[in-house]
C-alpha atoms as a PDB file:
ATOM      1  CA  UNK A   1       0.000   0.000   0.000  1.00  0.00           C
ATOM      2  CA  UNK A   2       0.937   3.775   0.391  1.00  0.00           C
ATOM      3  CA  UNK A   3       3.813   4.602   2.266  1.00  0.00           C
ATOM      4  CA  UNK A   4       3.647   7.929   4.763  1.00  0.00           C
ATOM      5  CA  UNK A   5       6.135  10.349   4.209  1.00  0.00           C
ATOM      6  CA  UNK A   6       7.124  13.791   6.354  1.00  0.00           C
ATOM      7  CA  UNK A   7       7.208  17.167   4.659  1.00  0.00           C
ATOM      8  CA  UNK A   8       9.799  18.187   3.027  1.00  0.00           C
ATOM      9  CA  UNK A   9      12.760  19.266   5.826  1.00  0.00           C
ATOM     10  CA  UNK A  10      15.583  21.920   4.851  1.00  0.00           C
ATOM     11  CA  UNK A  11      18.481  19.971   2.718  1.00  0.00           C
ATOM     12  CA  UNK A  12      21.886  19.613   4.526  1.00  0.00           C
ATOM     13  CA  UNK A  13      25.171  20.919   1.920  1.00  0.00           C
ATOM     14  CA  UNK A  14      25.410  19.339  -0.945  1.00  0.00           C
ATOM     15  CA  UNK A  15      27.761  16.918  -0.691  1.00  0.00           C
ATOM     16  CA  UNK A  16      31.339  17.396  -2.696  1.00  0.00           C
ATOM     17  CA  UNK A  17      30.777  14.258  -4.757  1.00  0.00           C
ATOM     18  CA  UNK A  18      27.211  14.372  -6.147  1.00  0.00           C
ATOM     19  CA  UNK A  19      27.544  10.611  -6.815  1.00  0.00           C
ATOM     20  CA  UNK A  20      28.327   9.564  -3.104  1.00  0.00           C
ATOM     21  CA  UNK A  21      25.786  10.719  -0.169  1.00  0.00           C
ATOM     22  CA  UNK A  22      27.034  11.551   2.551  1.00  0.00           C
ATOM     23  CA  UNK A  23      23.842  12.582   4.932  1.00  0.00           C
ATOM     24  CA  UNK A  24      23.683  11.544   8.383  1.00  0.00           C
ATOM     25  CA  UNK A  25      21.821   8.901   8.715  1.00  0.00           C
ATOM     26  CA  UNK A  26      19.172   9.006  11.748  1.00  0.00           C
ATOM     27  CA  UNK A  27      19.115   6.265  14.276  1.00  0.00           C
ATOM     28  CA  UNK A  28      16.757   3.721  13.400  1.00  0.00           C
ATOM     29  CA  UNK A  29      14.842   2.636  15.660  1.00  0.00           C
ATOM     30  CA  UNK A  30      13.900  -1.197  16.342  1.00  0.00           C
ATOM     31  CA  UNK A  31      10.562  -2.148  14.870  1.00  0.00           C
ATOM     32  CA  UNK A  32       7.855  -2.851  17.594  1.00  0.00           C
ATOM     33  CA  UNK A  33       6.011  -6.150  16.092  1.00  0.00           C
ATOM     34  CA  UNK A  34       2.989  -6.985  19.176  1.00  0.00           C
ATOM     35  CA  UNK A  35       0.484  -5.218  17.220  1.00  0.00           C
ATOM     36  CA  UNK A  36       1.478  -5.794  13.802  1.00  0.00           C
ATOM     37  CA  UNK A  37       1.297  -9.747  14.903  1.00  0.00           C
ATOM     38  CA  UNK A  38      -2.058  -9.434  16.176  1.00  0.00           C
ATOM     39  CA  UNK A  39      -3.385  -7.813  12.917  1.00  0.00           C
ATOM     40  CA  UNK A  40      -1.701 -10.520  11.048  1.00  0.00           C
ATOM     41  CA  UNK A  41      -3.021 -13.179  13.211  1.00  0.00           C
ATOM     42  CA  UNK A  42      -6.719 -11.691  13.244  1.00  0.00           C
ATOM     43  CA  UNK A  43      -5.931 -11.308   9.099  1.00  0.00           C
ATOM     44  CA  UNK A  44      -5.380 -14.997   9.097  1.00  0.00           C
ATOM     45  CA  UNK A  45      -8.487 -15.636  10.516  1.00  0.00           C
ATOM     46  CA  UNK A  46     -10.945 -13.181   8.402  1.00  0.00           C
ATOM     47  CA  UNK A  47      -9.503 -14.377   5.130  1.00  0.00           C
ATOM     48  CA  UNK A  48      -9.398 -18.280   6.118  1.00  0.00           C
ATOM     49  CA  UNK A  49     -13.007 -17.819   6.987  1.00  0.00           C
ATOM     50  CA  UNK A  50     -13.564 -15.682   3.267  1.00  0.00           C
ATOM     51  CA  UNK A  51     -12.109 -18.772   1.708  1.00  0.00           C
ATOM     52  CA  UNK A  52     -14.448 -21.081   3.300  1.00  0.00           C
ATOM     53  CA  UNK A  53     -17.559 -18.711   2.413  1.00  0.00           C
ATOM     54  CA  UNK A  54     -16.267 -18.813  -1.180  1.00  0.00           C
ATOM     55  CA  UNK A  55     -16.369 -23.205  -1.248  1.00  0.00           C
ATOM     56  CA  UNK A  56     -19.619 -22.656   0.046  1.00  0.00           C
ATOM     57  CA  UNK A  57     -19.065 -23.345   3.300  1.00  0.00           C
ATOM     58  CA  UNK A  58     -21.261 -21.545   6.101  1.00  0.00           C
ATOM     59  CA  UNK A  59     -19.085 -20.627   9.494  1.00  0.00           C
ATOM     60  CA  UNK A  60     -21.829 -20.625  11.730  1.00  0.00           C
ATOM     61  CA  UNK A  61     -23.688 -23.950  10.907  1.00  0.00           C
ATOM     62  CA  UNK A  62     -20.276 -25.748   9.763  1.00  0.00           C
ATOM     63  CA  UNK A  63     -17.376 -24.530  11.874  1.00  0.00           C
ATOM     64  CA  UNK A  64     -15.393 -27.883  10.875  1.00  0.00           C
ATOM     65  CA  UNK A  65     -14.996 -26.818   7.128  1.00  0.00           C
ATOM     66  CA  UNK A  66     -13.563 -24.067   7.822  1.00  0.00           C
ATOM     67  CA  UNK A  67     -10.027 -25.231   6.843  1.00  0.00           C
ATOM     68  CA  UNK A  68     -11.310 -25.406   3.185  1.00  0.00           C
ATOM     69  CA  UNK A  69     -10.280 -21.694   3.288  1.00  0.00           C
ATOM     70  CA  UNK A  70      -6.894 -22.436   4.282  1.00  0.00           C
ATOM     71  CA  UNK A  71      -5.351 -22.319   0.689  1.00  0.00           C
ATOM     72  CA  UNK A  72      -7.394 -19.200  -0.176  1.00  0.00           C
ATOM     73  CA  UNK A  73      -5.790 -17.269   3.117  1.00  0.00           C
ATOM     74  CA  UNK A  74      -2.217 -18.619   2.669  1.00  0.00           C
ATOM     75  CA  UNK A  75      -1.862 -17.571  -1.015  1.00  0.00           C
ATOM     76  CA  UNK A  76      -3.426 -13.889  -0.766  1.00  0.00           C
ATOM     77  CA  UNK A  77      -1.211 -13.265   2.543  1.00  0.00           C
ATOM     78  CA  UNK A  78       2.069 -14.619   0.935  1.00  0.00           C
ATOM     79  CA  UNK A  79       1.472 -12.716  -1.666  1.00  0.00           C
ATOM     80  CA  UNK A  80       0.682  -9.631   0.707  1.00  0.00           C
ATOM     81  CA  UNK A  81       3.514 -10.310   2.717  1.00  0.00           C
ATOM     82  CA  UNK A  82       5.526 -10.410   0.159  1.00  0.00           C
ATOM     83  CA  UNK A  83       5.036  -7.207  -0.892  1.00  0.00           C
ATOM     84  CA  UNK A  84       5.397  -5.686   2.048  1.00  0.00           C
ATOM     85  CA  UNK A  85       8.585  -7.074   3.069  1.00  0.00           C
ATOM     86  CA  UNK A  86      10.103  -5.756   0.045  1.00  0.00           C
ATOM     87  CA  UNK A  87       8.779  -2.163   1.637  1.00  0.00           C
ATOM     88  CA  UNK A  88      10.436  -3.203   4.668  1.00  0.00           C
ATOM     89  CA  UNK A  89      13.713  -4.359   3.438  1.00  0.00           C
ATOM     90  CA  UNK A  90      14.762  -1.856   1.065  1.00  0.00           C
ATOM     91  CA  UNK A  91      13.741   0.865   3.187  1.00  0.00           C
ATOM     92  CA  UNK A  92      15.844  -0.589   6.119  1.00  0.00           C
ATOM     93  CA  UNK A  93      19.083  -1.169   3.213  1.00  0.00           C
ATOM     94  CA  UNK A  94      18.145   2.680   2.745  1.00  0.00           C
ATOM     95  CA  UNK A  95      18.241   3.362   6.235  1.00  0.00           C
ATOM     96  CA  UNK A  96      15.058   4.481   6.679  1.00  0.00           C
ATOM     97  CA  UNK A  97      12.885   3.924   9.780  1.00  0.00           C
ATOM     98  CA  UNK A  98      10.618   2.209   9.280  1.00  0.00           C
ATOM     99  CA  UNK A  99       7.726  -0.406  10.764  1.00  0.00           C
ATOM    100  CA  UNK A 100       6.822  -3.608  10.546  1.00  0.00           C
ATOM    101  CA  UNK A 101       4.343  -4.366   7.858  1.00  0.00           C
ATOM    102  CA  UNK A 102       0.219  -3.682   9.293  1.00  0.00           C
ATOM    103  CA  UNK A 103      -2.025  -6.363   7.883  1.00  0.00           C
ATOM    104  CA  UNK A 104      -5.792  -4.739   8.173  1.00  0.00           C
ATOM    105  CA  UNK A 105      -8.372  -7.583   8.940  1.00  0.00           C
ATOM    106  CA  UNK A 106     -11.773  -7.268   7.426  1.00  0.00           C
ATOM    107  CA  UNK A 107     -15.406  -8.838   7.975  1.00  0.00           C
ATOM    108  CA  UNK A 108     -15.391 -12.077   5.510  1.00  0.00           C
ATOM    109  CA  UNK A 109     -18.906 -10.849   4.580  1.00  0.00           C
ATOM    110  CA  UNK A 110     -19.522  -9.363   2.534  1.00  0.00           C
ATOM    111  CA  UNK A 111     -15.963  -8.358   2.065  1.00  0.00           C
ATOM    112  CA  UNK A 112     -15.324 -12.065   0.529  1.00  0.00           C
ATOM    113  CA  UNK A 113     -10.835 -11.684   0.961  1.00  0.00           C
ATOM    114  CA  UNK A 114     -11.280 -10.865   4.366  1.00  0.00           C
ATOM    115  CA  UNK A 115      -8.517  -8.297   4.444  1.00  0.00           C
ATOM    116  CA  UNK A 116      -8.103  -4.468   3.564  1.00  0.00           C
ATOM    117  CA  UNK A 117      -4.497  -5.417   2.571  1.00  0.00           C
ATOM    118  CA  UNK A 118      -1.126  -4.444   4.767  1.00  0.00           C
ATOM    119  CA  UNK A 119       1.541  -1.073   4.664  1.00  0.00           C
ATOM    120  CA  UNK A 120       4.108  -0.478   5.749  1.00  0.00           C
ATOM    121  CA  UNK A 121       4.909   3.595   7.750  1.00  0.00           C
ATOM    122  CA  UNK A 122       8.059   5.480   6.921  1.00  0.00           C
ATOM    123  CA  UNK A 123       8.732   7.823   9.976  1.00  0.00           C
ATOM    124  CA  UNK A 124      11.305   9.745   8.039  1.00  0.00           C
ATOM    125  CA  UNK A 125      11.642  11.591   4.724  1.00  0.00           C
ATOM    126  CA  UNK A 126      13.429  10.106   1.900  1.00  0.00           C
ATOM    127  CA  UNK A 127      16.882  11.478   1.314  1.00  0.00           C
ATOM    128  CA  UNK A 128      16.256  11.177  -2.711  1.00  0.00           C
ATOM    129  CA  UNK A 129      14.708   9.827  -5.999  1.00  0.00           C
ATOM    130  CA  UNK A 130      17.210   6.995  -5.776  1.00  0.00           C
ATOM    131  CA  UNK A 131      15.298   5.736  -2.410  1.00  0.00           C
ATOM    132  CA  UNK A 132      11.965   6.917  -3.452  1.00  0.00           C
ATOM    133  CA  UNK A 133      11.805   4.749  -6.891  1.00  0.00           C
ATOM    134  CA  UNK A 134      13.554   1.944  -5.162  1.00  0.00           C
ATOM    135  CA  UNK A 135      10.744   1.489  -2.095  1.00  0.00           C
ATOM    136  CA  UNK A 136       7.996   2.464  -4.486  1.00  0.00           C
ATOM    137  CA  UNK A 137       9.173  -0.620  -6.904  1.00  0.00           C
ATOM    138  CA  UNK A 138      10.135  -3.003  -4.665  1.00  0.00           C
ATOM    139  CA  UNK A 139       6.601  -3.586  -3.087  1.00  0.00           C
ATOM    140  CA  UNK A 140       4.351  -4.465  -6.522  1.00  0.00           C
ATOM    141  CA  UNK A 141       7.293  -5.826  -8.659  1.00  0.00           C
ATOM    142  CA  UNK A 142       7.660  -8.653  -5.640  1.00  0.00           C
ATOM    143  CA  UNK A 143       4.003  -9.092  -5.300  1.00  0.00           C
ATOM    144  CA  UNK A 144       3.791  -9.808  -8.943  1.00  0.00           C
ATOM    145  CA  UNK A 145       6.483 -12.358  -9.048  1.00  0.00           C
ATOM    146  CA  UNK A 146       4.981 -14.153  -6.400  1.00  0.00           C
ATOM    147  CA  UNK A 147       1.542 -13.483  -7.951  1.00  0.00           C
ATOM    148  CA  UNK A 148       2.130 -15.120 -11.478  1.00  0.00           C
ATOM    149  CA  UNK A 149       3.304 -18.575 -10.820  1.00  0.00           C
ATOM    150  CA  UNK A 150       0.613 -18.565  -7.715  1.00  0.00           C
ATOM    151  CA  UNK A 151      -1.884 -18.396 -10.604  1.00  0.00           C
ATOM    152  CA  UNK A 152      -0.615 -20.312 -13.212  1.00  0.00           C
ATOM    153  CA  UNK A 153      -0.923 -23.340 -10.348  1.00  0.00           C
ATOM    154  CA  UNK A 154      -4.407 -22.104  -9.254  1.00  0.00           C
ATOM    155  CA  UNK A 155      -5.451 -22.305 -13.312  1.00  0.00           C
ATOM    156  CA  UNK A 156      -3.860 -25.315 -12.963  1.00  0.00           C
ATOM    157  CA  UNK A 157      -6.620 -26.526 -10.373  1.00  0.00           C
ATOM    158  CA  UNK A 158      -9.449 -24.580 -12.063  1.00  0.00           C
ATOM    159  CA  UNK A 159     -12.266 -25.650 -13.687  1.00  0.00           C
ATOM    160  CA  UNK A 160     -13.603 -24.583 -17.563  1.00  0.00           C
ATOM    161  CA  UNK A 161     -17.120 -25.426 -18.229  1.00  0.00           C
ATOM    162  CA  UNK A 162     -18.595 -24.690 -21.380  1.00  0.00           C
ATOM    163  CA  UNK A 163     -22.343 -22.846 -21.065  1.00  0.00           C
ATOM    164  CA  UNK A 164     -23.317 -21.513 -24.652  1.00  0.00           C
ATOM    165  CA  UNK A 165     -25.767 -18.810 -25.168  1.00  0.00           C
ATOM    166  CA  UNK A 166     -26.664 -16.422 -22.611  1.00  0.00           C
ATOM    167  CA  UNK A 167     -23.293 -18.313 -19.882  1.00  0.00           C
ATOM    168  CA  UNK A 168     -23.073 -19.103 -16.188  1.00  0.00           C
ATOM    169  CA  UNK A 169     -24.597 -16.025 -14.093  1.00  0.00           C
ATOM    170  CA  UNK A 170     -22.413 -14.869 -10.810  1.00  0.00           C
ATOM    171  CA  UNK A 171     -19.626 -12.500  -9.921  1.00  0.00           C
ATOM    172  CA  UNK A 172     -17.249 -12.126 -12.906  1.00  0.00           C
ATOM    173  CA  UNK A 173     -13.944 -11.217 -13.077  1.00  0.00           C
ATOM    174  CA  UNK A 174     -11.952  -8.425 -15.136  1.00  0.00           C
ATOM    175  CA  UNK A 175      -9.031  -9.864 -17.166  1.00  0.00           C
ATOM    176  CA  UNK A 176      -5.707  -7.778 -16.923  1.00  0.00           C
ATOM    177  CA  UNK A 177      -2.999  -8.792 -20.210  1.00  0.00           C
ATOM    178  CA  UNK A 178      -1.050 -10.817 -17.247  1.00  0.00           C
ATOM    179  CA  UNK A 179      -4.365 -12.517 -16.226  1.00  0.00           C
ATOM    180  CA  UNK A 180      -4.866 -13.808 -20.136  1.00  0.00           C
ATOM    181  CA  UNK A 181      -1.512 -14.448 -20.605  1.00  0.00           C
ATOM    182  CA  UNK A 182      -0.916 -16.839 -17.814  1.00  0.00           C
ATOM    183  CA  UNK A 183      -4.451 -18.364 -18.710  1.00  0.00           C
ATOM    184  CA  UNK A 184      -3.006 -19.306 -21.861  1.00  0.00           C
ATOM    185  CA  UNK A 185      -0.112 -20.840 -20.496  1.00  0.00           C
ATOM    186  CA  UNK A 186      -2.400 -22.831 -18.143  1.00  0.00           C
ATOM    187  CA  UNK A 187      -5.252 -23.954 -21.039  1.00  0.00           C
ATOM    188  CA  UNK A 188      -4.225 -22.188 -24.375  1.00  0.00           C
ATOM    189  CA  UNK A 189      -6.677 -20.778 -26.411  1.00  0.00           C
ATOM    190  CA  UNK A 190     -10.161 -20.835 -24.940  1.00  0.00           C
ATOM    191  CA  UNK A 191     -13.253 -20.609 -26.866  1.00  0.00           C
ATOM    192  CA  UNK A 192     -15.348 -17.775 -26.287  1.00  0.00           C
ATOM    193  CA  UNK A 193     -18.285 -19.690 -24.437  1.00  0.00           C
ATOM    194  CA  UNK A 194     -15.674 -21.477 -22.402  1.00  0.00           C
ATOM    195  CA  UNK A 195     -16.227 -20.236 -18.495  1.00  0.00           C
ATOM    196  CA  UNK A 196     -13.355 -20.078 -15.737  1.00  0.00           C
ATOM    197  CA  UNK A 197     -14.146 -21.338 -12.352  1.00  0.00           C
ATOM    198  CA  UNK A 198     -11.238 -20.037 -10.415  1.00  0.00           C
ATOM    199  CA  UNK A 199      -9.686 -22.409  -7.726  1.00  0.00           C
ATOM    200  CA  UNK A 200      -9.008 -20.417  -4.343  1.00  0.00           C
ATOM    201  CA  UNK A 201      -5.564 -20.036  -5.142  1.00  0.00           C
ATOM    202  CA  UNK A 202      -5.702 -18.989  -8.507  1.00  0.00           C
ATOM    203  CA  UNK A 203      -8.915 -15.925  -7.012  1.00  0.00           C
ATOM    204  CA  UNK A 204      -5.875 -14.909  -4.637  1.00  0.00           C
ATOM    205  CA  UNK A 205      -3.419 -14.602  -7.447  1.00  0.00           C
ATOM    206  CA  UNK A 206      -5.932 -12.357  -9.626  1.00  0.00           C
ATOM    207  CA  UNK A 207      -6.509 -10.831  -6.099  1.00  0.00           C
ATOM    208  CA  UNK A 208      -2.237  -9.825  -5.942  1.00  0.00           C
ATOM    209  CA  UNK A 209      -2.935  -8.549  -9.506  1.00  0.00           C
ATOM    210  CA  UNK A 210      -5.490  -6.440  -8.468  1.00  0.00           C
ATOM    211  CA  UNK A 211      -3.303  -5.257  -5.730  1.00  0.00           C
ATOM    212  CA  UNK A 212      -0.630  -3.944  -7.666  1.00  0.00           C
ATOM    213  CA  UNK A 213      -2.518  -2.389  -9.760  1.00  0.00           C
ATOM    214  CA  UNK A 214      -4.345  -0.225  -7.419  1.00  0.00           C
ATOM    215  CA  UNK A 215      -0.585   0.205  -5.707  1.00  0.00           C
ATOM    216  CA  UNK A 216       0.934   1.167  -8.946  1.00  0.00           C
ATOM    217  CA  UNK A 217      -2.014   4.046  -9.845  1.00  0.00           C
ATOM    218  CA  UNK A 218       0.032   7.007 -10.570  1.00  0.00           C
ATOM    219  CA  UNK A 219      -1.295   9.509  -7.997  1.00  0.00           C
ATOM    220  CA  UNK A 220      -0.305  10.932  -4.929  1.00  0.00           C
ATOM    221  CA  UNK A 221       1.669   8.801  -2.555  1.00  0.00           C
ATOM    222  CA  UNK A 222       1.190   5.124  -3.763  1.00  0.00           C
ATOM    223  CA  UNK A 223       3.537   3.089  -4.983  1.00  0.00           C
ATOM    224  CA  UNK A 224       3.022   4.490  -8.583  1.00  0.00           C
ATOM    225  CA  UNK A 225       3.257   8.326  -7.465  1.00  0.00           C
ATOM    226  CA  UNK A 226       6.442   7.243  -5.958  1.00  0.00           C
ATOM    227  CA  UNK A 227       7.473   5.488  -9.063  1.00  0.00           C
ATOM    228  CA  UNK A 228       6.359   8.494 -11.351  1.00  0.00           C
ATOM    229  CA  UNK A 229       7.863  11.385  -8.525  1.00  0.00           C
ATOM    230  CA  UNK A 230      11.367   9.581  -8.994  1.00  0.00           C
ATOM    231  CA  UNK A 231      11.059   9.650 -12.836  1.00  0.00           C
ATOM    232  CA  UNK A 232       9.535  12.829 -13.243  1.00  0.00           C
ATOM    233  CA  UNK A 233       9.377  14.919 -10.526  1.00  0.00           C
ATOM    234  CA  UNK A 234       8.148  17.586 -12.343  1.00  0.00           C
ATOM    235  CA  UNK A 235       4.894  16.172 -13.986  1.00  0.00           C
ATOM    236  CA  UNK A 236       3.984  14.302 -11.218  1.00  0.00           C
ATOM    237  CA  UNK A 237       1.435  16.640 -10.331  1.00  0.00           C
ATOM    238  CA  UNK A 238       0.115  16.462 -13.307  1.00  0.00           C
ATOM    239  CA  UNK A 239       0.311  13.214 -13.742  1.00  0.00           C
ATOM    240  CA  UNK A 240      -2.251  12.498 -10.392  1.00  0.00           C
ATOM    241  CA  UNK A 241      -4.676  14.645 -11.534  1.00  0.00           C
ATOM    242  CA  UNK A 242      -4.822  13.441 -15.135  1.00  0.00           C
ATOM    243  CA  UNK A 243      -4.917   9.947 -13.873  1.00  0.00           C
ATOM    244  CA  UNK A 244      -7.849  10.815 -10.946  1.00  0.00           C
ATOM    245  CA  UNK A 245      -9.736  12.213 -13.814  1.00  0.00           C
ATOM    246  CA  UNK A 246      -9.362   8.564 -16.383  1.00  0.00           C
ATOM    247  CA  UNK A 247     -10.681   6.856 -12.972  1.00  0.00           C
ATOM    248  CA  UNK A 248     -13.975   9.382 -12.825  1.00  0.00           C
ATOM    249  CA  UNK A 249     -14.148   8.868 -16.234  1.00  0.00           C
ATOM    250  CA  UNK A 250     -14.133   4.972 -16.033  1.00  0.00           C
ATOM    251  CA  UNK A 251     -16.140   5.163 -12.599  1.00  0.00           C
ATOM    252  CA  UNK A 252     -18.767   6.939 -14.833  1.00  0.00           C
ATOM    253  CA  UNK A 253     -18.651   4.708 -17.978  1.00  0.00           C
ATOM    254  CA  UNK A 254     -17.853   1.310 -17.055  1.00  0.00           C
ATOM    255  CA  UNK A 255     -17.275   0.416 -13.056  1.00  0.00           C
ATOM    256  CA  UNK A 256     -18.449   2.642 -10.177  1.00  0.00           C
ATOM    257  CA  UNK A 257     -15.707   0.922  -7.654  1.00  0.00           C
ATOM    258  CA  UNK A 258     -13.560   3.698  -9.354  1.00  0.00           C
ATOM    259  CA  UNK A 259     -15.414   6.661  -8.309  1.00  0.00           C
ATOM    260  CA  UNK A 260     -15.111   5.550  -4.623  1.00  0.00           C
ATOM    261  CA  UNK A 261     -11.245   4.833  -5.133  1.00  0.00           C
ATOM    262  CA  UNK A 262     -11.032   8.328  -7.052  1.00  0.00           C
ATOM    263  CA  UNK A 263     -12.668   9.845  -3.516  1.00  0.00           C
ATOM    264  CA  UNK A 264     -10.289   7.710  -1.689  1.00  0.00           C
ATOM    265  CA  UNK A 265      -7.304   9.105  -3.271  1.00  0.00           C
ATOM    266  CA  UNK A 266      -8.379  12.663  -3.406  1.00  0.00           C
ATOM    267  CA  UNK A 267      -8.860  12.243   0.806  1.00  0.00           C
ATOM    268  CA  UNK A 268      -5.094  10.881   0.929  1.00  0.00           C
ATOM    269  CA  UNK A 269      -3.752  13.764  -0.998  1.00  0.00           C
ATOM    270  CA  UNK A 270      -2.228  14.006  -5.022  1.00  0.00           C
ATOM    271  CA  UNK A 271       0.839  15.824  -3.567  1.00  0.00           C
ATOM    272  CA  UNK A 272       4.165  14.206  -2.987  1.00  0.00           C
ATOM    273  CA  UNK A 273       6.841  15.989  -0.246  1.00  0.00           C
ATOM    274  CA  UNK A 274      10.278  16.696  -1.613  1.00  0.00           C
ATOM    275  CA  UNK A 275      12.770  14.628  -1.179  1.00  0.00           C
ATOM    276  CA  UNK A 276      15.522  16.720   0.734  1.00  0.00           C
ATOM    277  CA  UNK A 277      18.381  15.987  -2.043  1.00  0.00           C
ATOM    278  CA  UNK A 278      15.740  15.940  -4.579  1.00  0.00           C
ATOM    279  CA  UNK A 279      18.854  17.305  -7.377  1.00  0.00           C
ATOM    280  CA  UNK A 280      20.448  13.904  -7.337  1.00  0.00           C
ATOM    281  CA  UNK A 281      19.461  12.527 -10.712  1.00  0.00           C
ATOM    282  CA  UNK A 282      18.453   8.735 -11.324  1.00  0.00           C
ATOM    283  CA  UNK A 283      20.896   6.431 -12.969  1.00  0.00           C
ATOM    284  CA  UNK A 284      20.072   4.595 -15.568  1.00  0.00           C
ATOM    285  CA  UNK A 285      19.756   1.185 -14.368  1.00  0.00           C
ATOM    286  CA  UNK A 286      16.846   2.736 -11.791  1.00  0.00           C
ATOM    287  CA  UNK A 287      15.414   4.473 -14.728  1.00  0.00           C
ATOM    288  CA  UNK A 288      15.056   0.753 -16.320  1.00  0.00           C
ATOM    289  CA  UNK A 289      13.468  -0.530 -13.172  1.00  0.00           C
ATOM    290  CA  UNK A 290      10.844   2.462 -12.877  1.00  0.00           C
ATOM    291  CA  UNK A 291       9.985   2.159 -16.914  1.00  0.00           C
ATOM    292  CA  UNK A 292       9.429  -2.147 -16.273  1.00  0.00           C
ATOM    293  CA  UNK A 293       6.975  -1.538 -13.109  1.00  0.00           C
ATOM    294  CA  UNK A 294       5.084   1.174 -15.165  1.00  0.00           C
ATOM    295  CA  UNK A 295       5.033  -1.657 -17.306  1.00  0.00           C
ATOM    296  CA  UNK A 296       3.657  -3.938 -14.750  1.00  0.00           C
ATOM    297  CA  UNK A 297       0.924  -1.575 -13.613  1.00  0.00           C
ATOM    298  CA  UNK A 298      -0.363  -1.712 -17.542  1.00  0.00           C
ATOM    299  CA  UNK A 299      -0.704  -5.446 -17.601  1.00  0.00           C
ATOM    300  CA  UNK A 300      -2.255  -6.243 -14.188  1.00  0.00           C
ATOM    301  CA  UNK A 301      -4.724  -3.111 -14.259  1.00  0.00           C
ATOM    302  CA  UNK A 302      -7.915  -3.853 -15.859  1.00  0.00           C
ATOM    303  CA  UNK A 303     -10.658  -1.385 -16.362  1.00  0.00           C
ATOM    304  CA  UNK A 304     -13.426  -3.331 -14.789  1.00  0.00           C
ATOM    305  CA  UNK A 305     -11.885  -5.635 -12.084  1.00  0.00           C
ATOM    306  CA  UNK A 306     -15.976  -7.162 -11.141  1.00  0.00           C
ATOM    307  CA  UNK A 307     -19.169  -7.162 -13.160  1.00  0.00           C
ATOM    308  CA  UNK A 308     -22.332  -9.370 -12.632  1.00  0.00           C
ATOM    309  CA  UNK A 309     -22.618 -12.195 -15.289  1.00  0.00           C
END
């Protein structure tokens, strides 16, 4: 998710080398983790009991099937997890302080994953674009590498029924480029009455898509405004507002969720602080990096992630 980040602070003298940094670094303080292992434990427990209410199982009359949710709960939280780390670690190789990762439980009905999904807090201001892009990649282009094989083995598992004429009426998902792409690894080419019943696993790995695609939205302070801050600081403004107004557009065309996530973002704020040695330029290998997870947010995002069949 977003990371928090202080306003800007007054820069220190440039350094003599503009290649080396040579800021003090702040003491970093040791992560406090009672909390953040309750949330994950109560996370565990709201998303094991989604997975169960997605095999049909009810908690209340059945409490003894509600392990069948098990595989649904490990997947989306690994994948979760595994974004967050990334946060965690790079932020700690940049020195940063920086907590634990928060997972945020949610009611299994009817929020069917359970969970609100996790962040991380930054308690300090980053030094430069080189830190910025590097926490703002690390999170989604993890995620997606754990993501992508975690659904090629759920499509693995899946089922495809065939229903021609008017189909098989429920919840239906949006298809990202990634999404078909690993479906035709998993089945090849599908006719176009053929119908995808997802297995658990493969629901959380369209879930992680989902994820970083709402992470890597351009705008503000998520893990795309980073991205776009680091590789052009001066559109970035720009940039936000342009993109809140394509999500108002698409809220209004072709899936309200976006209106309420184009509210969401305007609440959190399209600015982005400063970094205090903000004239350090990007090298080129970063500038790689940022252009592939721009390239990752266009093939997970999809422009109507649930319709009704």
């Amino acid at each position: 998710m977003s990371e928090k980040l202080w306003p800007r602070v007054p820069a220190p003298p440039f350094p003599e080398d503009p290649g080396e940094e040579e800021a003090e670094e702040a003491p970093v303080r040791r992560p406090t983790w009672k909390l953040n292992l309750v949330l994950f434990l109560l996370t565990g427990v709201t998303t094991v009991v989604a997975g169960a209410i997605q095999q049909g199982v009810n908690p209340l009359a059945d409490p003894g099937q509600i392990y069948r949710g098990i595989p649904f709960s490990f997947t989306l939280l690994l994948i979760l997890g595994a974004h967050e780390c990334a946060h965690f670690l790079v932020s700690r190789h940049h020195h940063l302080d920086v907590s634990l990762p928060y997972f945020l439980p949610a009611p299994p009905f009817p929020f069917i994953v359970g969970t609100f999904g996790a962040f991380i807090r930054i308690r300090a201001p980053l030094r430069n674009n080189h830190a910025l892009l590097d926490v703002g990649c690390s999170g989604p282009l993890t995620g997606v590498v754990v993501a992508l094989p975690v659904l090629y083995i759920g499509l693995l598992h899946s089922q495809v029924r065939y229903s021609p004429g008017r189909g098989i009426s429920g919840l239906v998902l949006g298809e990202p480029l990634f999404f078909k792409m690993v479906s035709w690894l998993a089945f090849g080419p599908l006719p176009e009455d053929a119908v995808v019943l997802l297995h658990p696993v493969a629901f959380a790995g369209w879930i992680g898509l989902l994820v970083t695609a709402l992470n890597l939205l351009p705008v503000g302070q998520l893990d795309g405004g980073h991205v776009v801050y680091a590789l052009f600081p001066r559109h970035h403004r720009l940039i936000s507002l342009g993109s809140l107004g394509v999500l108002i557009l698409l809220g209004l065309t072709l899936w309200y969720g976006w209106l309420v996530w184009a509210a969401l973002l305007v609440l959190l704020g399209v600015r982005h602080p400063v970094p205090v040695d903000a004239w350090l330029p990007l090298d080129r290998r970063r500038r790689w990096v940022g252009g592939l997870t721009l390239l990752v947010f266009a093939l997970s995002f999809t422009p109507v992630p649930l319709s009704l069949g």
